[in-house]
Protein backbone atom coordinates (compact mmCIF):
# COMPACT_ATOMS: atom_id res chain seq x y z
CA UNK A 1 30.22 8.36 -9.19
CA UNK A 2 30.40 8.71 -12.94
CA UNK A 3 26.44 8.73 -14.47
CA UNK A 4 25.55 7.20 -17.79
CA UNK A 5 24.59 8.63 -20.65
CA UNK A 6 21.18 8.60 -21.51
CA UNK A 7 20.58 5.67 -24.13
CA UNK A 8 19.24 7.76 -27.48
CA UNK A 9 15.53 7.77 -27.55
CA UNK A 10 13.40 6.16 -30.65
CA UNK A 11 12.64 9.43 -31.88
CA UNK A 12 16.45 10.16 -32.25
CA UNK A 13 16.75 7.32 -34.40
CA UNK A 14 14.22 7.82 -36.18
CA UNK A 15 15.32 11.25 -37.43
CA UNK A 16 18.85 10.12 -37.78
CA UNK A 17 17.41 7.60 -40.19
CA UNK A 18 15.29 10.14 -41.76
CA UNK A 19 18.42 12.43 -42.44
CA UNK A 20 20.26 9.91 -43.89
CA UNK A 21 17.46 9.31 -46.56
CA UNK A 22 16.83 12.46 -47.26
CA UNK A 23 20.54 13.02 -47.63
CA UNK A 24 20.59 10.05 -49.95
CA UNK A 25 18.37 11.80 -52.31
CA UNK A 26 20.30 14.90 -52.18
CA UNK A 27 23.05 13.26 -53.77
CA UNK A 28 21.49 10.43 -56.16
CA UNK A 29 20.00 13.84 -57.63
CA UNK A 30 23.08 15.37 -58.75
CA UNK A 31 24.49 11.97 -59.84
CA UNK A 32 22.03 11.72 -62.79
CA UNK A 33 22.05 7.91 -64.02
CA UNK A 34 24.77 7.09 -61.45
CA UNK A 35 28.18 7.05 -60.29
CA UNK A 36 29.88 3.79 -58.97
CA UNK A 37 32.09 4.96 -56.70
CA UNK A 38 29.69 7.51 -55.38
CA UNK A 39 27.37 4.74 -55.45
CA UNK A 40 29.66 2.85 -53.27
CA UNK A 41 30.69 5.67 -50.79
CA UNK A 42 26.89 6.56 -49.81
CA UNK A 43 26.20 2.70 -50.16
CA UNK A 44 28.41 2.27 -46.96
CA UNK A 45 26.70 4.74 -45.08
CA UNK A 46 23.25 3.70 -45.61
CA UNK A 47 25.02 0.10 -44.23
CA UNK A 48 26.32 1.68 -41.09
CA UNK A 49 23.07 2.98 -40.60
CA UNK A 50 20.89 -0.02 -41.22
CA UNK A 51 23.65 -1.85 -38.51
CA UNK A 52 22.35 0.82 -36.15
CA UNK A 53 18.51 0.13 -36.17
CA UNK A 54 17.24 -2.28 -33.57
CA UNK A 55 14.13 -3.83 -35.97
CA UNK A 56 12.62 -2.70 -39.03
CA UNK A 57 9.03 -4.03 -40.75
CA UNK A 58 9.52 -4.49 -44.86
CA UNK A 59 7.11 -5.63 -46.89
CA UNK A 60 9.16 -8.86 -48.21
CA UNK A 61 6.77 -9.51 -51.67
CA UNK A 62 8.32 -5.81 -53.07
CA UNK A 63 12.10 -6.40 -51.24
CA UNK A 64 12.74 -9.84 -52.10
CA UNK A 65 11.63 -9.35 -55.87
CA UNK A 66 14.03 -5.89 -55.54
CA UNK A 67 16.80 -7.60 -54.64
CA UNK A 68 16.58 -10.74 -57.16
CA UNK A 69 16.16 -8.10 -60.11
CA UNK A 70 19.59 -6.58 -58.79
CA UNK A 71 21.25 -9.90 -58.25
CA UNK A 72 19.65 -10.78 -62.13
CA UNK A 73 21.55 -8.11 -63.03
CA UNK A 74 24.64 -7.94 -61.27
CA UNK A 75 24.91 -11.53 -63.21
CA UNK A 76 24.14 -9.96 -66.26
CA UNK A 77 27.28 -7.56 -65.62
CA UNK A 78 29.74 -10.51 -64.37
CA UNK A 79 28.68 -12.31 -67.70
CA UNK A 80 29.92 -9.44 -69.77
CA UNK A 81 32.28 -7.64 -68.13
CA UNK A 82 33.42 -10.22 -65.33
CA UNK A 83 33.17 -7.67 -63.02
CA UNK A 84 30.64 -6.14 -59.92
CA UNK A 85 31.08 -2.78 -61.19
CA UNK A 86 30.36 -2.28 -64.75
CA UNK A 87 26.87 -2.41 -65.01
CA UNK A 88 23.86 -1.33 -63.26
CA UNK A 89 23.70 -3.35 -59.65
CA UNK A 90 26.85 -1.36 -58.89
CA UNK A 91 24.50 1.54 -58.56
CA UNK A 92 20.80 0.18 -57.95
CA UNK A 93 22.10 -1.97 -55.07
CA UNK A 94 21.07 1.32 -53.29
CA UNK A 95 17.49 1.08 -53.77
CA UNK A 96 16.83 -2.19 -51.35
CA UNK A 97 18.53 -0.52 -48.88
CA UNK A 98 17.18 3.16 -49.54
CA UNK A 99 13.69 0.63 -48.65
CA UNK A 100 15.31 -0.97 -45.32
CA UNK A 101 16.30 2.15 -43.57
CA UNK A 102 12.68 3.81 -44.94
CA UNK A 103 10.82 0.56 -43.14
CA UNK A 104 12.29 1.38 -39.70
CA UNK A 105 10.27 4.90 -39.91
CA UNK A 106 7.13 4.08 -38.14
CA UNK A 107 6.35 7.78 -39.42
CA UNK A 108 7.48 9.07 -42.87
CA UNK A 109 5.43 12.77 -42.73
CA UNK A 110 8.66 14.77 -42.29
CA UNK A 111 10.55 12.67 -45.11
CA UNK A 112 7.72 13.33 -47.47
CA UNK A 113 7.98 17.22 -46.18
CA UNK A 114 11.59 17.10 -46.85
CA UNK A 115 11.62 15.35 -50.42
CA UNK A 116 9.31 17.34 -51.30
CA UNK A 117 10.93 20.57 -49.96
CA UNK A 118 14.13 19.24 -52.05
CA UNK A 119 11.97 19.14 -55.27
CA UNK A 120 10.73 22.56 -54.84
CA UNK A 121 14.34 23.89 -54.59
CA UNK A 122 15.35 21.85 -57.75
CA UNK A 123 12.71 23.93 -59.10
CA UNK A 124 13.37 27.11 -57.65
CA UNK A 125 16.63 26.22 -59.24
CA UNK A 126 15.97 25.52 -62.41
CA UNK A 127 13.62 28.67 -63.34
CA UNK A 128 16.42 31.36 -61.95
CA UNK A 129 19.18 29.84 -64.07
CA UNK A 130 16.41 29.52 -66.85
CA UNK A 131 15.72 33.63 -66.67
CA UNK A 132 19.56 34.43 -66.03
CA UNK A 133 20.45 32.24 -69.16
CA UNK A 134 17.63 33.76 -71.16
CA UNK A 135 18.91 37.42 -70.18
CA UNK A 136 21.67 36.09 -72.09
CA UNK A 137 20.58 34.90 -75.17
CA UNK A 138 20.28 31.35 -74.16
CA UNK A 139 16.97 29.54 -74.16
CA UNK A 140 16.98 26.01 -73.83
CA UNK A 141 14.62 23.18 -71.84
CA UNK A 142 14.98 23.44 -68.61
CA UNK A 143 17.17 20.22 -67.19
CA UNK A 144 18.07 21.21 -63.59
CA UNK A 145 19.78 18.78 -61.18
CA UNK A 146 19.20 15.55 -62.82
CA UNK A 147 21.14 16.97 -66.56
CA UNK A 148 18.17 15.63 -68.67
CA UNK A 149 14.84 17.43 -69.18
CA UNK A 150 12.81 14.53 -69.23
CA UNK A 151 14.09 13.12 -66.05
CA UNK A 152 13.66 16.57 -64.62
CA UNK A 153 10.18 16.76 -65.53
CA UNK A 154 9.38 13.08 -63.91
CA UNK A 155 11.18 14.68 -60.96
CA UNK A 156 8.83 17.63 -60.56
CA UNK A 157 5.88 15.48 -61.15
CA UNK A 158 6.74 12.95 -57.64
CA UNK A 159 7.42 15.92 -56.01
CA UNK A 160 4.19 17.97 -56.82
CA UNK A 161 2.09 14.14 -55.74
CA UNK A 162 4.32 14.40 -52.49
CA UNK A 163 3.20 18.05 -51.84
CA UNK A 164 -0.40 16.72 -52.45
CA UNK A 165 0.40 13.91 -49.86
CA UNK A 166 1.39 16.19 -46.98
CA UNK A 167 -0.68 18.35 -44.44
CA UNK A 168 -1.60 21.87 -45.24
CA UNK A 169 1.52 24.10 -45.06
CA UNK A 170 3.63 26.55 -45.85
CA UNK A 171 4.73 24.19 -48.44
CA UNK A 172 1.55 24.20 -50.72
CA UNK A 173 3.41 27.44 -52.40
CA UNK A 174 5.97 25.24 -54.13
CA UNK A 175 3.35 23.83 -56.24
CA UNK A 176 3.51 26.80 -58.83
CA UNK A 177 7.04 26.26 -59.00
CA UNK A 178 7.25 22.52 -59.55
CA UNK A 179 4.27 23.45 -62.28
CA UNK A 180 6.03 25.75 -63.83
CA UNK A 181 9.16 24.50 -64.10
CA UNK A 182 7.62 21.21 -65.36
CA UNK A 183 6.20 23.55 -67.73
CA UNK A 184 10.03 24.62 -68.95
CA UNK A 185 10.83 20.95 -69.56
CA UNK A 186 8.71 20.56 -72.35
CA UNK A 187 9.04 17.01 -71.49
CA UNK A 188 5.44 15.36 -73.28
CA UNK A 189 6.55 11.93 -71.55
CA UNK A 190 6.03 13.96 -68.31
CA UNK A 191 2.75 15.42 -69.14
CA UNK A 192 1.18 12.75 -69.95
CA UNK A 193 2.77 10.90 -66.63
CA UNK A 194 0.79 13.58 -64.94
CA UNK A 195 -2.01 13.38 -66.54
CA UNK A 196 -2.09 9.70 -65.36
CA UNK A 197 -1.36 10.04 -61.68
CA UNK A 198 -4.20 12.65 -62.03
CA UNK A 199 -6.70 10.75 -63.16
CA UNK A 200 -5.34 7.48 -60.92
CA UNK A 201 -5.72 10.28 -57.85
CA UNK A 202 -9.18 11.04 -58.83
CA UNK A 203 -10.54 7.90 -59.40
CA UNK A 204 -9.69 6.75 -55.63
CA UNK A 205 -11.33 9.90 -54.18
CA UNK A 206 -14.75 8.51 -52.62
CA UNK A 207 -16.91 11.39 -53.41
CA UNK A 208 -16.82 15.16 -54.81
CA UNK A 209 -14.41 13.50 -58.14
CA UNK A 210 -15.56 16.14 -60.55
CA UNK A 211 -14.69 19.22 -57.99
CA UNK A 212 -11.28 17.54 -56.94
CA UNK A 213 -10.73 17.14 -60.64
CA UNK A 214 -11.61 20.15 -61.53
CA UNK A 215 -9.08 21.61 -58.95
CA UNK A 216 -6.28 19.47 -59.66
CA UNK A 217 -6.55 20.35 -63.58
CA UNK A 218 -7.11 24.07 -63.01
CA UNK A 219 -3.95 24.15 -60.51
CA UNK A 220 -1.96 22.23 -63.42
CA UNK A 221 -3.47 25.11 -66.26
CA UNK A 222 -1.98 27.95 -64.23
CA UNK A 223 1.43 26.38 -62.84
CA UNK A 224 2.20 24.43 -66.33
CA UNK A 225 0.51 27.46 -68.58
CA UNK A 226 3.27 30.11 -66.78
CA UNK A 227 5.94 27.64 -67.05
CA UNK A 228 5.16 27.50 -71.01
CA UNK A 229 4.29 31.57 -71.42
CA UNK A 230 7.94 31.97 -69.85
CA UNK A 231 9.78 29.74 -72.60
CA UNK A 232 7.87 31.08 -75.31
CA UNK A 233 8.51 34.77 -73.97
CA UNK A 234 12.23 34.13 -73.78
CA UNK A 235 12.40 32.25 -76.67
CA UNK A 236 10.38 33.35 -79.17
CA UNK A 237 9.72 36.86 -78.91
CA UNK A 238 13.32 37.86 -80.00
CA UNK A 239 13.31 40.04 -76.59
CA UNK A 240 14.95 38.25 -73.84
CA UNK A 241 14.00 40.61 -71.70
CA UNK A 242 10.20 40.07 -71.90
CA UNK A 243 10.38 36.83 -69.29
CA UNK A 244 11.10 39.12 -66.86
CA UNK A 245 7.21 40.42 -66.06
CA UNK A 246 5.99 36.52 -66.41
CA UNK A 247 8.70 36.23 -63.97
CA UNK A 248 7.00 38.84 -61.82
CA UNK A 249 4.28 37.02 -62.42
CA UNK A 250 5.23 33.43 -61.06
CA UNK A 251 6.13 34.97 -57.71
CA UNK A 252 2.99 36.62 -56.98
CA UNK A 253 1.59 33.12 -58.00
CA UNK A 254 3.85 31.39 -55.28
CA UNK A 255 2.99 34.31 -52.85
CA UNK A 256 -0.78 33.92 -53.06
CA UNK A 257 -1.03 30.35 -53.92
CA UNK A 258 -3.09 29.45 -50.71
CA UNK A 259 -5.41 32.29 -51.23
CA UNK A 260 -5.77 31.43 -55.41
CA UNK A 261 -6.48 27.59 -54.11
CA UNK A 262 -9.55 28.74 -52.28
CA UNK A 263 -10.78 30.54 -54.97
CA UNK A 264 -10.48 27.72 -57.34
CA UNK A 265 -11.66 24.94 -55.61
CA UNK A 266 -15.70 25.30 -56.28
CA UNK A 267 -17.40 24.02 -59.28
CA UNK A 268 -16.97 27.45 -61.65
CA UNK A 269 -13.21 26.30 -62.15
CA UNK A 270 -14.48 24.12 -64.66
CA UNK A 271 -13.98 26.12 -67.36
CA UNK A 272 -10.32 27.01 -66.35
CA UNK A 273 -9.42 22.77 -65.86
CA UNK A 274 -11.09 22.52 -69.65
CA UNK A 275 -8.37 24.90 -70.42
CA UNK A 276 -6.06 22.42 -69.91
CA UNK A 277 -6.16 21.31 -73.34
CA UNK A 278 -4.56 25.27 -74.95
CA UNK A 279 -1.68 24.74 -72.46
CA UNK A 280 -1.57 21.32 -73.64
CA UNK A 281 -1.68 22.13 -77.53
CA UNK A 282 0.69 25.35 -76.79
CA UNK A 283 3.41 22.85 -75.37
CA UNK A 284 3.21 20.73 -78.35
CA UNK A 285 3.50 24.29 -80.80
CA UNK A 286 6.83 24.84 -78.34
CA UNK A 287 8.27 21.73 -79.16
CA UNK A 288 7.19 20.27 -82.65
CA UNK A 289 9.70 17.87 -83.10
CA UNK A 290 7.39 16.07 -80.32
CA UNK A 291 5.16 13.82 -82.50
CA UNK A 292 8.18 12.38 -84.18
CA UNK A 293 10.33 11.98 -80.75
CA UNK A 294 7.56 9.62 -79.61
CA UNK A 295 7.15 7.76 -83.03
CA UNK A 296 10.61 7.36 -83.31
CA UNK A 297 10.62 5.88 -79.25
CA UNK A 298 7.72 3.56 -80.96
CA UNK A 299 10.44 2.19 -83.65
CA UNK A 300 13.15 2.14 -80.99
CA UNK A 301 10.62 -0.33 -79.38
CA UNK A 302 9.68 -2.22 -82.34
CA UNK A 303 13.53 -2.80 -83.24
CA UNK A 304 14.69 -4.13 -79.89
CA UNK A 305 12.23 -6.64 -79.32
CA UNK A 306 14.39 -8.65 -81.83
CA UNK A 307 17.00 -8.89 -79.00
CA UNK A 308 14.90 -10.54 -76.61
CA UNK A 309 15.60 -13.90 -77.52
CA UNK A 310 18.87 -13.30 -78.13
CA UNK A 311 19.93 -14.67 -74.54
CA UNK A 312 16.46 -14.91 -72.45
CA UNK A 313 18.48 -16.05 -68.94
CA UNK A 314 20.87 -12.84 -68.79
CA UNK A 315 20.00 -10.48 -71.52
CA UNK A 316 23.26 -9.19 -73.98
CA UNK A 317 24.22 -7.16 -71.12
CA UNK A 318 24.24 -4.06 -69.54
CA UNK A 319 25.07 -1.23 -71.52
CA UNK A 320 25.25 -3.61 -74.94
CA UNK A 321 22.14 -2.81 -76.32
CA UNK A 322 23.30 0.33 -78.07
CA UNK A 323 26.87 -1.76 -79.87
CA UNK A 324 24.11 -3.83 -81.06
CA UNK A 325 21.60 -1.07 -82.54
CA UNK A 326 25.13 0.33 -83.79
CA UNK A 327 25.50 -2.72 -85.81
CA UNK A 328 22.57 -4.24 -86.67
CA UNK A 329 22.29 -1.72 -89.96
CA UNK A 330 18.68 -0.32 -89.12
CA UNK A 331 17.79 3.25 -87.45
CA UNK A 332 20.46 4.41 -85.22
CA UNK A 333 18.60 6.07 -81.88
CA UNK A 334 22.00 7.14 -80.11
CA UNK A 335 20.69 6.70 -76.42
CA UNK A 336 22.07 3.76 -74.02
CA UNK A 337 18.73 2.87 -72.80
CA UNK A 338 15.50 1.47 -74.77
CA UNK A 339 12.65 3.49 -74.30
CA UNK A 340 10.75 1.08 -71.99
CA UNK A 341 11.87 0.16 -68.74
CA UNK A 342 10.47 -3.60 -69.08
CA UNK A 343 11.57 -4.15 -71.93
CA UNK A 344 14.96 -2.90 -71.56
CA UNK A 345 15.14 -4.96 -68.90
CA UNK A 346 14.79 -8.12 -70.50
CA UNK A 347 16.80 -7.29 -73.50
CA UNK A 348 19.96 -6.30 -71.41
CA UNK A 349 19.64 -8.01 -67.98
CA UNK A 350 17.37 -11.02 -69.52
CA UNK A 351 13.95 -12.24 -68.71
CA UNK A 352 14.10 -13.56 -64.70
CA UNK A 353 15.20 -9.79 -64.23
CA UNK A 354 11.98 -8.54 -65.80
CA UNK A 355 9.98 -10.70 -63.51
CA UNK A 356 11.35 -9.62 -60.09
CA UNK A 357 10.40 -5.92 -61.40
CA UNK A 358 6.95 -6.95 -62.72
CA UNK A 359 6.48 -8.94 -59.05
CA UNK A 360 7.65 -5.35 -57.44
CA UNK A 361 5.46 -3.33 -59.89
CA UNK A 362 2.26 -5.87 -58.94
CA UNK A 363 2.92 -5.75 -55.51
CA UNK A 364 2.98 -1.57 -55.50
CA UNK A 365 -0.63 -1.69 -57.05
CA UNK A 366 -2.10 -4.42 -55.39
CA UNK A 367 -1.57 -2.62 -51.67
CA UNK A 368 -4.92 -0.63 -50.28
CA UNK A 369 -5.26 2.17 -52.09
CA UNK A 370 -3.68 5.84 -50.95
CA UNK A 371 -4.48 8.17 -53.51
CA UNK A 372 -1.54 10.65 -53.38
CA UNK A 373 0.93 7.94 -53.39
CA UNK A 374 -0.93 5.63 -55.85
CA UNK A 375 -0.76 8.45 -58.12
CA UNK A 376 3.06 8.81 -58.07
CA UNK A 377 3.46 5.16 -58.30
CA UNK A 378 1.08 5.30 -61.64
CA UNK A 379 2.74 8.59 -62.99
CA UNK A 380 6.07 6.59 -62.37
CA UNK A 381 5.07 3.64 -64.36
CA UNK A 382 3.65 5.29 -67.47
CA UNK A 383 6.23 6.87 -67.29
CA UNK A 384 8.79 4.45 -67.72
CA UNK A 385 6.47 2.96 -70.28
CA UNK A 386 8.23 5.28 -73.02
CA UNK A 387 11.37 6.80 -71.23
CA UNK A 388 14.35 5.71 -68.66
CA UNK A 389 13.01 7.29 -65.53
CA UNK A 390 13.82 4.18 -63.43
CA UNK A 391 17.79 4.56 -64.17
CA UNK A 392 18.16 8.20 -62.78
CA UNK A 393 18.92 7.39 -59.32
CA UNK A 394 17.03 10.56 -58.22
CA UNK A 395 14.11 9.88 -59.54
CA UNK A 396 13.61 6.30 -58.52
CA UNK A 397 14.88 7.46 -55.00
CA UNK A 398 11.97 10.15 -54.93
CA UNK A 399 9.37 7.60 -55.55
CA UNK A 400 10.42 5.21 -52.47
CA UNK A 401 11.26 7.32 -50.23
CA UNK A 402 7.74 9.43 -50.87
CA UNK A 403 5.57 6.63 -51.89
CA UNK A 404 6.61 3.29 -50.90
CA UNK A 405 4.60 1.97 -48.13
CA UNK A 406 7.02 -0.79 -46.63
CA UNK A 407 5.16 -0.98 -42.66
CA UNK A 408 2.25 -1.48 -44.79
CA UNK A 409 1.78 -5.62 -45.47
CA UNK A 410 5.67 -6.05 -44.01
CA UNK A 411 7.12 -8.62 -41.54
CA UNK A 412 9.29 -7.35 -38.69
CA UNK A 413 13.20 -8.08 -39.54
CA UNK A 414 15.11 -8.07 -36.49
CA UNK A 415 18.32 -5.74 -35.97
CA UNK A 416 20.33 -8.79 -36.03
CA UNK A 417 18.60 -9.99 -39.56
CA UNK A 418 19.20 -5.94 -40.80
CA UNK A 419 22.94 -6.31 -39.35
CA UNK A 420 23.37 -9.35 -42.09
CA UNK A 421 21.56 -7.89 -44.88
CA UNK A 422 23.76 -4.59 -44.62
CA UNK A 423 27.06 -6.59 -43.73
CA UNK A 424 26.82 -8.37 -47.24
CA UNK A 425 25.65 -5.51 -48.95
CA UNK A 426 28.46 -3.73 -47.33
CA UNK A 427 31.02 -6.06 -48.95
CA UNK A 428 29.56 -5.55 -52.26
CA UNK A 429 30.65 -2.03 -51.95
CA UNK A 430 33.49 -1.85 -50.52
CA UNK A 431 34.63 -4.65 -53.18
CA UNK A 432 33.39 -1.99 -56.10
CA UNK A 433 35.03 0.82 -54.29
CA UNK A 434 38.67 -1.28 -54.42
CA UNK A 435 38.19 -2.52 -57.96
CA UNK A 436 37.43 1.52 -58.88
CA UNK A 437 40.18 2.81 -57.14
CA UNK A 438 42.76 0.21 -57.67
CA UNK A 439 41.92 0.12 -61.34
């Protein structure tokens, strides 16, 4: 008599489900502001794997606002182009589903763990190839996976709020490296994002504010301060080879970080958090062209507003923005995105778009409080307040899959109401990944 196998257990699923998003992010990282076709190939995964969960609890005021600002745009993009895949749905479609599979986890610990394990090697990363390129006469910011320093730096920044999130562990010794590798970005938009989700983080702490402050800005002095001494060492000293020993010196950080955090949280590490503000003026001395980067992101602001009436229903389209600032005969910024998320938004994908993502970015900060994630989600947003975070798949990945709280608020969606929802998004893929290849 032949015996059955044994039907797979929840907790199988759950870590199936768990792989899957964590091997999501893995790729969206190296795929910078996105790939169609490997948009399309992962997008039909994450469907077979949403097909496969029996029920899954989604908070429906952020994943029905997600999904309208992707359908605003994919309308945008059939306007223009008359197509599903030029534009940016072809690639952002992932993000609703990225949240469907994450609201079947009853338990997101060991995602967190793992996304913020995956930062940490990004890191790791980035300062080895930083010291090997230096060794060879080549000092530049660091830009790591994502191929852009500032997205890098927003990058490090979730990752080091996701450490924050976790239990005590072995773990806690990335945070130098995130630091200081944020520190080799010289990315100000980043700093100040962190700055931010560090004062959002200690304003929800119900008592001891000053000491956790003090903590949190003295761990950011030391991490950030190394990152900075090992730029200016390779790069301005004229020896290369004088990174090396603040090299030395970043390991022994990451080696006794546990034992350093002890010794820094109490009350006299207020002088070291005040500190702060040298490592703060030394990045702007690294980078002086700084100051006029942001005015000239404040212009770049000023001069697109006069596209917003331009078509208020669909926007001039995705990618059109920068024909136009070609043309208009004012400053030329050479960048395809607007250095505002929401406002970009409405110029290119027009103004019903911008309201699903305002609904989604109300809903975020209108949930009960969590510090740690709060502060990603408000180190996110500033963020995109003067750069184009949101459209590097990585980095919009990292903040769902470590701080969206979808069982939080949701409504349960049944496996046969998932099995729809992936179906059709299915299709959408598989239509993008025939029109790519058959092109």
């Amino acid at each position: 008599m032949t015996r059955r196998a044994p039907e797979p257990s929840q907790g199988d699923g759950s870590r199936f489900v768990t792989g899957c998003l964590f091997l999501s992010l893995v790729i969206l990282t190296w795929t910078g502001v996105g790939n169609p076709a490997v948009a399309g190939m992962l997008g039909l995964l994450l469907c077979a794997a949403g097909c496969t969960l029996p029920e899954a609890r989604a908070d429906l005021r952020f994943l029905i606002p997600l999904v309208l600002y992707n359908l605003f745009s994919l309308a945008a993009s059939l306007a223009v182009y008359r197509n599903t895949v030029d534009g940016y749905a072809s690639t952002q479609m992932l993000f609703p589903l990225l949240y469907l599979l994450l609201a079947s986890l009853e338990d997101t610990g060991l995602l967190r763990r793992l996304c913020a394990l995956w930062t940490g090697c990004a890191a790791a990363y980035g300062i080895v190839r930083f010291v090997l390129e230096a060794l060879q006469g080549r000092t530049g910011r660091l830009d790591g996976f994502l191929g852009n320093p500032n997205a890098m730096g927003i990058f490090l920044v979730l990752g080091w709020f996701a450490l924050l999130g976790g239990s005590r562990s072995w773990l806690e010794h990335l945070e130098p490296l995130l630091l200081a590798a944020l520190g080799l970005t010289l990315s100000m938009g980043s700093f100040l994002a962190l700055a931010a989700g560090i004062l959002a983080l200690v304003l929800l702490e119900p008592q001891g504010r000053f000491r956790r402050a003090c903590l949190l800005l003295a761990k950011c002095t030391l991490g950030i301060g190394v990152g900075l001494l090992l730029y200016l060492a390779a790069a301005r000293t004229g020896q290369s080879w004088a990174c090396l020993p603040v090299a030395a010196y970043l390991l022994a950080l990451v080696l006794g970080w546990r034992s350093l955090c002890r010794f820094l949280d109490a009350p006299r590490t207020a002088a070291l958090a005040a500190a702060g503000t040298l490592v703060a003026l030394a990045a702007i001395l690294a980078r002086p062209s700084a100051v006029a980067t942001f005015a000239e992101r404040l212009e770049m602001m000023a001069s697109a507003r006069k596209y917003l009436t331009v078509n208020p229903l669909l926007g001039v389209g995705p990618y059109r923005w920068r024909l136009l600032d070609l043309e208009d005969g004012g400053t030329y910024f050479n960048t395809w995105h607007i250095h505002n998320l929401f406002l970009h938004t409405a110029v290119e994908m027009g103004w019903p778009a911008l309201a699903a993502l305002v609904l989604a970015a109300l809903r975020t900060f209108r949930k009960a409080p969590e510090a740690p994630r709060l502060a990603a989600c408000t180190a996110f947003l500033v963020h995109n307040l003067i750069d184009t975070s949101f459209f590097y798949l990585g980095v919009t990945a990292l903040v769902l899959l470590t701080a969206a709280r979808p069982q939080e608020g949701g409504r349960r969606l049944s496996g046969t109401t998932l099995k729809i929802l992936c179906g059709a998004a299915s299709v959408f893929f598989a239509c993008n990944l025939f029109l790519i290849f058959t092109a």
